[in-house]
PDB file of N, CA and C in Angstrom:
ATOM      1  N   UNK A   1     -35.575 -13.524  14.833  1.00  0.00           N
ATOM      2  CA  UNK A   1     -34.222 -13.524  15.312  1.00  0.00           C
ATOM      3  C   UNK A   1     -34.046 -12.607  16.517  1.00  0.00           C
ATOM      4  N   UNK A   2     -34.949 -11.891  16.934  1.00  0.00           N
ATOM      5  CA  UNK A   2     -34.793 -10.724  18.151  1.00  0.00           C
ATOM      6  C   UNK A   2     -34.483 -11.581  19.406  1.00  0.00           C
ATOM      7  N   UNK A   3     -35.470 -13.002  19.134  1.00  0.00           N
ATOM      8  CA  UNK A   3     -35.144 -13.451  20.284  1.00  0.00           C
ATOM      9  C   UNK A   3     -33.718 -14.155  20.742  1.00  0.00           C
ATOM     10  N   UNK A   4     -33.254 -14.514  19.596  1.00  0.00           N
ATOM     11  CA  UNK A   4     -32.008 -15.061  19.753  1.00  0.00           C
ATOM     12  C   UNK A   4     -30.158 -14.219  19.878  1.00  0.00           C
ATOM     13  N   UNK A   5     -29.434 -14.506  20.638  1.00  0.00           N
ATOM     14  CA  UNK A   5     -28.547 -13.957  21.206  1.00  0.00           C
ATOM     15  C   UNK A   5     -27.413 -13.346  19.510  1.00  0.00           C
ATOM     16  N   UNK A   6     -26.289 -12.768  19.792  1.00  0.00           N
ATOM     17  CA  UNK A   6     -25.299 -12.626  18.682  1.00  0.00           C
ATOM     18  C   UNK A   6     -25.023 -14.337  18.572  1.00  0.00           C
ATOM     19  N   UNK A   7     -24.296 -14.509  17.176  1.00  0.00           N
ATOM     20  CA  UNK A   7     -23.894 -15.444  16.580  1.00  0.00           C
ATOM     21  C   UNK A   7     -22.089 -15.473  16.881  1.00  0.00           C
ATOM     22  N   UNK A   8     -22.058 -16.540  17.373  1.00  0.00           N
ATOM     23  CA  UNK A   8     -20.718 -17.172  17.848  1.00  0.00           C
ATOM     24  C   UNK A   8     -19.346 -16.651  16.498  1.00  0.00           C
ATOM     25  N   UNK A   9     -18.212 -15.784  17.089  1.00  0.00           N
ATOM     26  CA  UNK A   9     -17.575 -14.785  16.110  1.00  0.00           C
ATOM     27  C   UNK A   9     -17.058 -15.652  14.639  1.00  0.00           C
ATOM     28  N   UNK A  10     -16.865 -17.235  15.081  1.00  0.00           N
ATOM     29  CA  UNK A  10     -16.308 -18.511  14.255  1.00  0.00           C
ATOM     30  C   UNK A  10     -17.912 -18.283  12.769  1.00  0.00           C
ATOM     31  N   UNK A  11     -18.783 -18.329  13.448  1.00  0.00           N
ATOM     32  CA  UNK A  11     -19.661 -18.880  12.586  1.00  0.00           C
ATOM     33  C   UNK A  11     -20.023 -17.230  11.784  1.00  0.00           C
ATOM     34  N   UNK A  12     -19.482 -16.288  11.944  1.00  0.00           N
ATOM     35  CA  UNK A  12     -19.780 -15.236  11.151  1.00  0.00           C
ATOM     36  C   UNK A  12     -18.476 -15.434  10.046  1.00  0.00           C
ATOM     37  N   UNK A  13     -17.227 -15.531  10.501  1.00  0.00           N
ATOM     38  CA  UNK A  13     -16.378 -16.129   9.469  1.00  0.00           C
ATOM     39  C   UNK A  13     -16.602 -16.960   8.417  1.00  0.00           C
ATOM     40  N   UNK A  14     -17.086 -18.205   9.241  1.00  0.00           N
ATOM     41  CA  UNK A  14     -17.732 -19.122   7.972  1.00  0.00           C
ATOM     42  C   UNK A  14     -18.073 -18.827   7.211  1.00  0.00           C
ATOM     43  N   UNK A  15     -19.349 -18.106   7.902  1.00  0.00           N
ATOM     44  CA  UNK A  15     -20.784 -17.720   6.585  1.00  0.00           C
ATOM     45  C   UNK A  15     -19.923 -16.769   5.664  1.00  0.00           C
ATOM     46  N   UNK A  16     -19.255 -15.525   6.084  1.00  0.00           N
ATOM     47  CA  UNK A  16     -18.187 -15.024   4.935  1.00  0.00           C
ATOM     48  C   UNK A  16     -17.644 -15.940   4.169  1.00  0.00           C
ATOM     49  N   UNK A  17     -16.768 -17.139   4.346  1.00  0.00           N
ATOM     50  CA  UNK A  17     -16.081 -17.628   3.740  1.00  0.00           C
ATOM     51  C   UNK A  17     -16.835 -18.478   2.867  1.00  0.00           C
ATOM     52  N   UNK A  18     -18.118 -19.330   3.371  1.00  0.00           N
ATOM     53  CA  UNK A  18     -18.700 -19.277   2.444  1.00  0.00           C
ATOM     54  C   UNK A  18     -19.239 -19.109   0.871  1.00  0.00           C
ATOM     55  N   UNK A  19     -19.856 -17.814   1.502  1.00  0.00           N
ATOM     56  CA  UNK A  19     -20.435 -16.726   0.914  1.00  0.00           C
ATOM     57  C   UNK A  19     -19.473 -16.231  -0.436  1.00  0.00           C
ATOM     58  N   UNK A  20     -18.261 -15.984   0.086  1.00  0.00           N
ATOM     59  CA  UNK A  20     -17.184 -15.984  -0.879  1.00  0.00           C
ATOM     60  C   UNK A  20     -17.359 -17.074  -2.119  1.00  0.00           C
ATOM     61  N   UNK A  21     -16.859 -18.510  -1.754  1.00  0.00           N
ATOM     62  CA  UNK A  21     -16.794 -19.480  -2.873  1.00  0.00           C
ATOM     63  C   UNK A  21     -18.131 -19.699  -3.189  1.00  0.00           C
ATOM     64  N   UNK A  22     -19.643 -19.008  -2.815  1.00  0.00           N
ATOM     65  CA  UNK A  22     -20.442 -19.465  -3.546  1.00  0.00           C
ATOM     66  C   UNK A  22     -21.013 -18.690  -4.433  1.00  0.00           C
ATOM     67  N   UNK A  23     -20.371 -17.264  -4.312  1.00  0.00           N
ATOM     68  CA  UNK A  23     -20.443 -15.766  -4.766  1.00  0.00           C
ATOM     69  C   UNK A  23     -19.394 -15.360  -4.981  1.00  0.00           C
ATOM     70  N   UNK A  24     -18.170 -15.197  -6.279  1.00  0.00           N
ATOM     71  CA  UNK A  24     -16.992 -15.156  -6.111  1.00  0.00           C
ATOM     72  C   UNK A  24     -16.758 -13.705  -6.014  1.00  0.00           C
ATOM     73  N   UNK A  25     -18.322 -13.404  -6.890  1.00  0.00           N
ATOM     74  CA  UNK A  25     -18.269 -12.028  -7.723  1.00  0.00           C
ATOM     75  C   UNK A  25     -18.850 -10.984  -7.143  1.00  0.00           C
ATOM     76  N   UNK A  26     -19.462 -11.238  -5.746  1.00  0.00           N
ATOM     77  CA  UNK A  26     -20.406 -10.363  -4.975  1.00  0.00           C
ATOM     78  C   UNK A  26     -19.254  -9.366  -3.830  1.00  0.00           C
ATOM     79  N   UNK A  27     -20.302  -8.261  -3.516  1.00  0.00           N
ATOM     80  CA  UNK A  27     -19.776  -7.514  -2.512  1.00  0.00           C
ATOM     81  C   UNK A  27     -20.183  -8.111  -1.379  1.00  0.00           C
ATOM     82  N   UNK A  28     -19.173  -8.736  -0.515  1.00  0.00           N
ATOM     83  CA  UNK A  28     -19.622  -9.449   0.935  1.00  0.00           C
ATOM     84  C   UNK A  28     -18.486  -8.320   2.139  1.00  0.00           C
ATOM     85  N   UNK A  29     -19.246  -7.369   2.787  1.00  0.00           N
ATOM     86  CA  UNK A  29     -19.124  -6.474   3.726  1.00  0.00           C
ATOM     87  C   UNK A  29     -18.526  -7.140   5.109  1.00  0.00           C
ATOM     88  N   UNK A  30     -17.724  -6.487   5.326  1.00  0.00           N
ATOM     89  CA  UNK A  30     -16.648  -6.408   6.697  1.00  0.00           C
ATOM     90  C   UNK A  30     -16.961  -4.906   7.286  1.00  0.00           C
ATOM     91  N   UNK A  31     -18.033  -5.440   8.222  1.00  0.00           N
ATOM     92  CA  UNK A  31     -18.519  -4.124   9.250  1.00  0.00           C
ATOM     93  C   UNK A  31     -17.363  -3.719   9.957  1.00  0.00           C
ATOM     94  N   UNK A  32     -17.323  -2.751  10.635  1.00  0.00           N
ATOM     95  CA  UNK A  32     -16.779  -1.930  11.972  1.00  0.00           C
ATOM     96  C   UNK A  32     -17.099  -1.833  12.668  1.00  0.00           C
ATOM     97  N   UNK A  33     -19.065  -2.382  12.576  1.00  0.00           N
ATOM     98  CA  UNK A  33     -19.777  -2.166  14.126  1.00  0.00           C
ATOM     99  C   UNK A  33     -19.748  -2.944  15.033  1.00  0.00           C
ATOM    100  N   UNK A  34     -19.023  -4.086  14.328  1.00  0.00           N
ATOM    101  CA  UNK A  34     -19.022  -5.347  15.174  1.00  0.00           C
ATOM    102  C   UNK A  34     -17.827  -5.389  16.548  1.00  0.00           C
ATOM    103  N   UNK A  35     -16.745  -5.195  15.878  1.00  0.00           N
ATOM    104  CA  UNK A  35     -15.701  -5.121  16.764  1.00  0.00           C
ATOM    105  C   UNK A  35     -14.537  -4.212  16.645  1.00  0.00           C
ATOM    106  N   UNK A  36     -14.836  -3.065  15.699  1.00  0.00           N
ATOM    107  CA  UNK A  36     -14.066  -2.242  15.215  1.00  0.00           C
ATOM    108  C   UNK A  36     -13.174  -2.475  14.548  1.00  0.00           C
ATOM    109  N   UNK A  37     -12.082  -1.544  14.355  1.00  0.00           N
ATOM    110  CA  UNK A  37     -10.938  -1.601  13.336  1.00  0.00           C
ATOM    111  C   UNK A  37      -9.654  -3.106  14.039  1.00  0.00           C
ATOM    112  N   UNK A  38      -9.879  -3.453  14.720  1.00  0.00           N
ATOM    113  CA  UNK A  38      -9.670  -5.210  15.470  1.00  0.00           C
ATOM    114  C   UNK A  38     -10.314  -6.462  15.061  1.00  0.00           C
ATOM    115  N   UNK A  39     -11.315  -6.335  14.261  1.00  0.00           N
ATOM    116  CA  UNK A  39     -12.528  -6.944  13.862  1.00  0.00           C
ATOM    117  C   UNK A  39     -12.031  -7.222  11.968  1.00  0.00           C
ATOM    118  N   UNK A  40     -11.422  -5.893  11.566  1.00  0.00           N
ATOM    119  CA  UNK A  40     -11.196  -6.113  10.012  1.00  0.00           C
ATOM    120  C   UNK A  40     -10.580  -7.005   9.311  1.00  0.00           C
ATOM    121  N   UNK A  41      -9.552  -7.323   9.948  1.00  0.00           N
ATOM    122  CA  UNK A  41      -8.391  -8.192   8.789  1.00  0.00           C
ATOM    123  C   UNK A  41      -9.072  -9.430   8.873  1.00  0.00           C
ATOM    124  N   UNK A  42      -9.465 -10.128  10.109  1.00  0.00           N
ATOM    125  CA  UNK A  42     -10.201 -11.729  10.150  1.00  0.00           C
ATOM    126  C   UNK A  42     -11.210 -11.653   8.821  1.00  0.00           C
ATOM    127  N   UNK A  43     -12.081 -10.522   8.894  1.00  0.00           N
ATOM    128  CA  UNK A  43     -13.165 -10.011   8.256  1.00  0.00           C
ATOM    129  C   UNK A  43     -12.808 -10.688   6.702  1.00  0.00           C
ATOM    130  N   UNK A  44     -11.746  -9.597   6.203  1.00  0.00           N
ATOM    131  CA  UNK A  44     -11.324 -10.056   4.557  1.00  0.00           C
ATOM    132  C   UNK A  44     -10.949 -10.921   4.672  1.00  0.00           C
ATOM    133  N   UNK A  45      -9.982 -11.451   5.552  1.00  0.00           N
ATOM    134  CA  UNK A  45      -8.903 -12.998   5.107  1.00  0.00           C
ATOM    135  C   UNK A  45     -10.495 -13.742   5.036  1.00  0.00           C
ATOM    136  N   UNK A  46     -11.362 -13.836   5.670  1.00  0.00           N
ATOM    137  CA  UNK A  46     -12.706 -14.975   5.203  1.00  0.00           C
ATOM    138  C   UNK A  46     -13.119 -14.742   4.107  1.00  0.00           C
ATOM    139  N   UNK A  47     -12.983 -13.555   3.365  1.00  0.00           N
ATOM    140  CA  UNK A  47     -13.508 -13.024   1.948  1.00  0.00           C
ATOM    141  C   UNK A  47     -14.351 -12.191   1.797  1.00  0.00           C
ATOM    142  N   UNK A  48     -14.419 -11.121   3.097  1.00  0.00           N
ATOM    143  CA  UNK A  48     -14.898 -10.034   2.449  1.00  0.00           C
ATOM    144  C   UNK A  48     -13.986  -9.191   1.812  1.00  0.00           C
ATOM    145  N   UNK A  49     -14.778  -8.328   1.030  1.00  0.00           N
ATOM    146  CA  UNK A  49     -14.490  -7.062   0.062  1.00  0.00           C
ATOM    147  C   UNK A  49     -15.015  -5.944  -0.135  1.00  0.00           C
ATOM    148  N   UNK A  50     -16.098  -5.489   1.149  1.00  0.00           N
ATOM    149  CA  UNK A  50     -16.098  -4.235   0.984  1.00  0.00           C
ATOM    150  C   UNK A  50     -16.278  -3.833   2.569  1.00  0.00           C
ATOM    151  N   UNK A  51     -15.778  -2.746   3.261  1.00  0.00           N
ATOM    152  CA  UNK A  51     -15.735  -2.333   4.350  1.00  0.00           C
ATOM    153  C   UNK A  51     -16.870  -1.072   4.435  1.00  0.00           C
ATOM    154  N   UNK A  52     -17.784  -1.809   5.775  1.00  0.00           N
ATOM    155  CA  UNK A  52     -18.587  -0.581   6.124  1.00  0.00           C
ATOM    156  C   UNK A  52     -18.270   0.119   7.366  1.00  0.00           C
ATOM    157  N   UNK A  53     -19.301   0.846   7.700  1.00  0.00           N
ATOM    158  CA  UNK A  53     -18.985   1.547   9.113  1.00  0.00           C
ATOM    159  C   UNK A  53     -17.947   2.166   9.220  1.00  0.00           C
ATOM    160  N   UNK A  54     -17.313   3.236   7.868  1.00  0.00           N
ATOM    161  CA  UNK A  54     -16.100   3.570   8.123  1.00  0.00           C
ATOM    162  C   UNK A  54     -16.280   5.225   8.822  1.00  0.00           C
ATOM    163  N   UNK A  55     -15.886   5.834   9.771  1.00  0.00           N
ATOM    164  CA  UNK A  55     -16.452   6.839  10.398  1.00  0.00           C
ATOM    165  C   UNK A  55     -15.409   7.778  10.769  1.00  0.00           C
ATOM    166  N   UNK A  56     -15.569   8.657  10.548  1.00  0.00           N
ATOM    167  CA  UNK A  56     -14.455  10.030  10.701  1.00  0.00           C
ATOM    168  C   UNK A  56     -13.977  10.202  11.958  1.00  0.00           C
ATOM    169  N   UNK A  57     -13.498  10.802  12.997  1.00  0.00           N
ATOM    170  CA  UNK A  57     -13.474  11.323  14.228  1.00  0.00           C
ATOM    171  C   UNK A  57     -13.990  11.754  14.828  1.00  0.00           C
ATOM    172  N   UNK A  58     -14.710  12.285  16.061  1.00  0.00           N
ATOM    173  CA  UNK A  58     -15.177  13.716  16.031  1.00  0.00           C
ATOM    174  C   UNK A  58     -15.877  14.073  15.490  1.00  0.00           C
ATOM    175  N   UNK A  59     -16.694  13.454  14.500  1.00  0.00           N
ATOM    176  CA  UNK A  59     -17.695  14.043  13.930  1.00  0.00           C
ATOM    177  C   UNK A  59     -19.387  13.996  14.740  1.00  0.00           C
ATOM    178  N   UNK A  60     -19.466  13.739  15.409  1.00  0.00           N
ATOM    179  CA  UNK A  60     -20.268  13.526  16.271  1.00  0.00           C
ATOM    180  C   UNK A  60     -21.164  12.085  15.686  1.00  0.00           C
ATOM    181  N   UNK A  61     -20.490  11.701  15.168  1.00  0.00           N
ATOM    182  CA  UNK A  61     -21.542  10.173  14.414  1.00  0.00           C
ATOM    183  C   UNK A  61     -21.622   8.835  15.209  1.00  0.00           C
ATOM    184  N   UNK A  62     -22.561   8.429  14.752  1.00  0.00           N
ATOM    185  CA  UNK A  62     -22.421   6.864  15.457  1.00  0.00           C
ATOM    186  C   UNK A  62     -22.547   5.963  14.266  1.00  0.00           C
ATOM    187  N   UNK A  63     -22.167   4.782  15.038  1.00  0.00           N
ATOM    188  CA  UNK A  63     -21.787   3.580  14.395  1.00  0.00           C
ATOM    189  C   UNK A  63     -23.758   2.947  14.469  1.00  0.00           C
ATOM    190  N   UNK A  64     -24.123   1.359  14.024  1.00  0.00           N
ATOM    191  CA  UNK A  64     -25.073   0.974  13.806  1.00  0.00           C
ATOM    192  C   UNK A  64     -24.920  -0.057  15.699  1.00  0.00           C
ATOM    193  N   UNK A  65     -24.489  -0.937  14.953  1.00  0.00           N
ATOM    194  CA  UNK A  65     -24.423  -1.988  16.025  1.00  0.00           C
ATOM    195  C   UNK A  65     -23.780  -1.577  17.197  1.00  0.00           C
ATOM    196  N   UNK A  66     -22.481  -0.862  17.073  1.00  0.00           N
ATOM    197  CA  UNK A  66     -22.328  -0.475  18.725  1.00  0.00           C
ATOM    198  C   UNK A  66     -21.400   1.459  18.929  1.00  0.00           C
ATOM    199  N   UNK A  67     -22.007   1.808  19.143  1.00  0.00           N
ATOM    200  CA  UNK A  67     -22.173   3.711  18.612  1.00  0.00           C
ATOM    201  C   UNK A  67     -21.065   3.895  19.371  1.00  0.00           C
ATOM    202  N   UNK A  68     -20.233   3.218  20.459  1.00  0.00           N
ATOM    203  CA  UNK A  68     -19.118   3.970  20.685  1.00  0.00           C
ATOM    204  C   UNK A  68     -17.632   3.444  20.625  1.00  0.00           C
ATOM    205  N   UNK A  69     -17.916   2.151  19.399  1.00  0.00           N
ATOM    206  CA  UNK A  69     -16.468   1.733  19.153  1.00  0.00           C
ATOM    207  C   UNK A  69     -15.816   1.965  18.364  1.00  0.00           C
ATOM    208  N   UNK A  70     -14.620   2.963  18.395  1.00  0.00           N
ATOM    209  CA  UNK A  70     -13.674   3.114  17.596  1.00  0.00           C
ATOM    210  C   UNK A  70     -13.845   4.151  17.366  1.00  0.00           C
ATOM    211  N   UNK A  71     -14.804   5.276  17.803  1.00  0.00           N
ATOM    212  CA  UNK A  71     -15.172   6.153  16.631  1.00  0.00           C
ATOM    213  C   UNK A  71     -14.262   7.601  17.045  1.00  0.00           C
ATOM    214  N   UNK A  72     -14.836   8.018  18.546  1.00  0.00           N
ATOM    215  CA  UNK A  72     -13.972   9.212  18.646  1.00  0.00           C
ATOM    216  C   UNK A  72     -12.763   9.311  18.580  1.00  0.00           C
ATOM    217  N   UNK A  73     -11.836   8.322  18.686  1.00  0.00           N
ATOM    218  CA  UNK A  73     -10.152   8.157  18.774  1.00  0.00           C
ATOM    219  C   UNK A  73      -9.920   7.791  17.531  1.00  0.00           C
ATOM    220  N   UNK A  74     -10.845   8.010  16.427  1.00  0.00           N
ATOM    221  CA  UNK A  74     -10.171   7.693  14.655  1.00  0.00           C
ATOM    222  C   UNK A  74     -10.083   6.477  14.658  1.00  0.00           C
ATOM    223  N   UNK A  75     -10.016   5.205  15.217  1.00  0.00           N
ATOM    224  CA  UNK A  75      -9.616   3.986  14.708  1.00  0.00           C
ATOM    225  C   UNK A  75     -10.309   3.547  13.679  1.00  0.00           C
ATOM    226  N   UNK A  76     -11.908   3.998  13.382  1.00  0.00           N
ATOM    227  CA  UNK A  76     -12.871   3.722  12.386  1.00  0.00           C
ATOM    228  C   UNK A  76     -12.516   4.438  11.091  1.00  0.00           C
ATOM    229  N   UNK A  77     -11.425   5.769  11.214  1.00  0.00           N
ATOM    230  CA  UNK A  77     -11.219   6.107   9.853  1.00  0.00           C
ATOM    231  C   UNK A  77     -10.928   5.836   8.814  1.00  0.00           C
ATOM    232  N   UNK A  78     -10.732   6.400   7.325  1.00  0.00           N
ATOM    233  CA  UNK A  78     -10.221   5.927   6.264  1.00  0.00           C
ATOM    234  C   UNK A  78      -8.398   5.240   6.681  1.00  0.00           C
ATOM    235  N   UNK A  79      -7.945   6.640   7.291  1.00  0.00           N
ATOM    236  CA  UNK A  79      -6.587   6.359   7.391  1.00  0.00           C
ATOM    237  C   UNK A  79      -6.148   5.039   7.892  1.00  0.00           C
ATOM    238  N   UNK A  80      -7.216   4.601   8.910  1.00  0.00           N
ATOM    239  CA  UNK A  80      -6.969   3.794  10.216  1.00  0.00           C
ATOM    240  C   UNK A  80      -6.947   1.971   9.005  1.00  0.00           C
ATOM    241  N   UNK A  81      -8.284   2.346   8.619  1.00  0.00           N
ATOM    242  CA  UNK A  81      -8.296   1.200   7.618  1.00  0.00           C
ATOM    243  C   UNK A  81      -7.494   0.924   7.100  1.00  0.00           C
ATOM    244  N   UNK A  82      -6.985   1.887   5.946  1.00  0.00           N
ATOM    245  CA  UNK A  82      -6.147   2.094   4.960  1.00  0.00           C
ATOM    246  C   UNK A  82      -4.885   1.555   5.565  1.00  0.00           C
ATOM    247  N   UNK A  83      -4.391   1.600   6.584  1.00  0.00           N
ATOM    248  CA  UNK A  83      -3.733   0.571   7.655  1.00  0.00           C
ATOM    249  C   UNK A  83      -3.753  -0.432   7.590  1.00  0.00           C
ATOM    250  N   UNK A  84      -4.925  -1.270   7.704  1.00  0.00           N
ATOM    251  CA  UNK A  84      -5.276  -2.650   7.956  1.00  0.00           C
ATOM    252  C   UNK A  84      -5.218  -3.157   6.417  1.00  0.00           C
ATOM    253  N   UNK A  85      -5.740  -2.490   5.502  1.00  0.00           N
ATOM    254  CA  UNK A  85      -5.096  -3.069   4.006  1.00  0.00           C
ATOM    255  C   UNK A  85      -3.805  -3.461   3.438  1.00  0.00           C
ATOM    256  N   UNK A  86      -3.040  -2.105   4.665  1.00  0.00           N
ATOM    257  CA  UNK A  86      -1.604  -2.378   3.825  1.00  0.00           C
ATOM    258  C   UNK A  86      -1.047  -3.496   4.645  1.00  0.00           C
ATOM    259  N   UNK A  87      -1.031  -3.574   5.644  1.00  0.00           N
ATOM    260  CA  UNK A  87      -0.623  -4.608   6.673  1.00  0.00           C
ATOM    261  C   UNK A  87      -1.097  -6.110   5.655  1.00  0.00           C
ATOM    262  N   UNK A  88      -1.869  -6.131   5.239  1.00  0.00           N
ATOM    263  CA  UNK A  88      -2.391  -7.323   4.144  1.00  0.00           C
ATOM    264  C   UNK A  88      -2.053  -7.795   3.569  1.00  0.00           C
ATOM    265  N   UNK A  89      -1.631  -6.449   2.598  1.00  0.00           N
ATOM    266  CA  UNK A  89      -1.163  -6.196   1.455  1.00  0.00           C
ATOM    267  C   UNK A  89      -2.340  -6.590   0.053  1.00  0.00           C
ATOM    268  N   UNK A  90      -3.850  -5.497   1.041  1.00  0.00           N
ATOM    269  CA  UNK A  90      -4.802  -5.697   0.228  1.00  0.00           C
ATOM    270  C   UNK A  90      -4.790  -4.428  -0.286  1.00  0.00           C
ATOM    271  N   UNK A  91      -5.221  -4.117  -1.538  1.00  0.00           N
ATOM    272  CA  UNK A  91      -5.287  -2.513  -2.562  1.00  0.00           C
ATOM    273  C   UNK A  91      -6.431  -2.270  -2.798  1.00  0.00           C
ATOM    274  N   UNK A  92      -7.030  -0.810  -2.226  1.00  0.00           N
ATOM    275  CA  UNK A  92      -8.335  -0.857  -1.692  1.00  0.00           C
ATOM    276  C   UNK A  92      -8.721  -0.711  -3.773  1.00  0.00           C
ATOM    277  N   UNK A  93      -9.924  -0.571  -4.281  1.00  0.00           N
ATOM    278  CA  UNK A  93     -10.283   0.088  -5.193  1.00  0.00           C
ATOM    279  C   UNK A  93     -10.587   1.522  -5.457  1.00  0.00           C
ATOM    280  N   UNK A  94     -10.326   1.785  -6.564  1.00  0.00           N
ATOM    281  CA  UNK A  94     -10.544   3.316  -6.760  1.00  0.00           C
ATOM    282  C   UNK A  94     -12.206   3.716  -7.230  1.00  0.00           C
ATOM    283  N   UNK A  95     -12.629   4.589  -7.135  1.00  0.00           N
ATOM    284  CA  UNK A  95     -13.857   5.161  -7.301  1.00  0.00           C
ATOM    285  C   UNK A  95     -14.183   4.801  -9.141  1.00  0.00           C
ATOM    286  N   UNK A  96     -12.937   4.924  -9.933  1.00  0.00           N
ATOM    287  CA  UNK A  96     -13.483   4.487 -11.309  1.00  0.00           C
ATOM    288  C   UNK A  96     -13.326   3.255 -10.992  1.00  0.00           C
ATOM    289  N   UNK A  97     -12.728   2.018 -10.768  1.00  0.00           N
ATOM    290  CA  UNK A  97     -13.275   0.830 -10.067  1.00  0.00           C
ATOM    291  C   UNK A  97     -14.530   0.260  -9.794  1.00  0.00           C
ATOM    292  N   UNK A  98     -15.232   1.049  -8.655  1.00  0.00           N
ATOM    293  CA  UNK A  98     -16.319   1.256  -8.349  1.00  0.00           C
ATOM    294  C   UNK A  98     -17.518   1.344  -9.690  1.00  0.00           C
ATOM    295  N   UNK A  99     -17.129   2.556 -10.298  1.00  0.00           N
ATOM    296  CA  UNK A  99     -18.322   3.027 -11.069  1.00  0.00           C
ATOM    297  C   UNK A  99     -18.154   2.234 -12.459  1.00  0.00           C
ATOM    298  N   UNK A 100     -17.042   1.460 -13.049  1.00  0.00           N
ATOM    299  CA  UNK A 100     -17.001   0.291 -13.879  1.00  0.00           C
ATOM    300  C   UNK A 100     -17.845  -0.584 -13.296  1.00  0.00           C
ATOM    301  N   UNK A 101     -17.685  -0.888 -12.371  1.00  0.00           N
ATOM    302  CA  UNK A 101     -18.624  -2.380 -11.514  1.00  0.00           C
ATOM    303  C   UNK A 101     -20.409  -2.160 -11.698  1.00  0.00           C
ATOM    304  N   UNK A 102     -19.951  -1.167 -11.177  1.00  0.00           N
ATOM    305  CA  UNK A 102     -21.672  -0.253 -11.577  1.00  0.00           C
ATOM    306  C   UNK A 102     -22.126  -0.610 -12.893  1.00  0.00           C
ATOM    307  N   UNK A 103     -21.732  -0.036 -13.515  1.00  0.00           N
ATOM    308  CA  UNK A 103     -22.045   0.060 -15.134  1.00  0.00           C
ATOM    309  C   UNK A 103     -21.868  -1.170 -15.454  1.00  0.00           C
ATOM    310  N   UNK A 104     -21.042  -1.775 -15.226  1.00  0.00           N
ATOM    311  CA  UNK A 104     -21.355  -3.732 -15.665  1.00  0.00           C
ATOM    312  C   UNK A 104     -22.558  -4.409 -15.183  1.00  0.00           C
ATOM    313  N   UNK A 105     -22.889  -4.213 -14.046  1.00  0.00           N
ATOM    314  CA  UNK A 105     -23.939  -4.808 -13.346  1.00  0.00           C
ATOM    315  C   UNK A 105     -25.395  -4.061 -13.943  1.00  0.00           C
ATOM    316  N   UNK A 106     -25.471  -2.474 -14.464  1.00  0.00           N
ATOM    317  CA  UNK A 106     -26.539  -2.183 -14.759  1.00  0.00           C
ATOM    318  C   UNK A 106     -26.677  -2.845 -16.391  1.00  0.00           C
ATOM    319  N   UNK A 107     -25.751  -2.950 -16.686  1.00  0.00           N
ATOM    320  CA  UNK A 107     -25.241  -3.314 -18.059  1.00  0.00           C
ATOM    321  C   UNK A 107     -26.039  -4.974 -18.438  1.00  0.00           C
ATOM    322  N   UNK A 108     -25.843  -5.570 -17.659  1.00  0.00           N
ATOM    323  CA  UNK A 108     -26.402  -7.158 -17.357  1.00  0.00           C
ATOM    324  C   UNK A 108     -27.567  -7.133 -16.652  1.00  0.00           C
ATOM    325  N   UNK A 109     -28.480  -5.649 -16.103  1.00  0.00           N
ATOM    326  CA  UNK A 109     -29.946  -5.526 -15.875  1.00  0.00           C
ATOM    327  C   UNK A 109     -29.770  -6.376 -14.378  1.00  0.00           C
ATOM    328  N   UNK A 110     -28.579  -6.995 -13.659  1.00  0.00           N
ATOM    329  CA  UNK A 110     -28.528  -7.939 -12.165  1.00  0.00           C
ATOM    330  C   UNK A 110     -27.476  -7.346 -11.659  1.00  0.00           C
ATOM    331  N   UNK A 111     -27.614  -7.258 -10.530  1.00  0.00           N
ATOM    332  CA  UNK A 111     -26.573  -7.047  -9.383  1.00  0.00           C
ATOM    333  C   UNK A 111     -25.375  -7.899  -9.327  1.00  0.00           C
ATOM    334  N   UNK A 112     -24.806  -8.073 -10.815  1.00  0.00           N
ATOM    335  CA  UNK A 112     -23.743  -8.785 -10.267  1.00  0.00           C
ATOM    336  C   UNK A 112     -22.755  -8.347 -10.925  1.00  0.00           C
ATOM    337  N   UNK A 113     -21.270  -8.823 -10.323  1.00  0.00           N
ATOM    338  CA  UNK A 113     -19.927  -8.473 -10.991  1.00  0.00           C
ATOM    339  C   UNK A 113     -20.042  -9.026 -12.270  1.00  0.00           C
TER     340      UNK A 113
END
């Protein structure tokens, strides 16, 4: 794949949306590196459910795919997100959330919900 260019922004939707109805129960990721905190809401409405690349301010960090979007002006933050959820009117999960999911999935010996 090195040789071949990024994938057309339509056909990354798809494959989310996809991915969704063929995995109802999986974690399917809505990066930040792609196009930043502008990039998110398309992201879930296709069916993702978990957000990466979420990055503090100022912290001197970089992103994966492109190290200087969003990051020093906060748009990559929790807060900034936490934005784009409510605008949704998506409710992020809580950490016991999280660690239930965990324990189900180790529980069933597979990675799944």
């Amino acid at each position: 794949m090195a040789d071949r260019g990024p994938s057309p922004y339509l056909d990354e939707l798809i494959t989310i949306a996809v991915m969704r109805l063929v995995h109802p129960t999986k974690l399917i990721p809505a990066t930040l590196d792609v196009e930043g905190i502008a990039g998110l809401a398309p992201r879930l409405d296709a069916g993702a459910n978990v957000i990466t690349s979420i990055i503090p301010p100022l912290k001197g960090l970089a992103g994966v795919a492109q190290h200087e979007l969003d990051i020093d002006d906060g748009s990559r933050s929790m807060e900034n997100v936490e934005c784009v959820l409510d605008k949704l009117g998506v409710q992020k999960a809580s950490r016991a959330d999280y660690a239930e999911l965990l324990t189900r999935w180790k529980g069933r010996g597979t990675p799944e919900a």
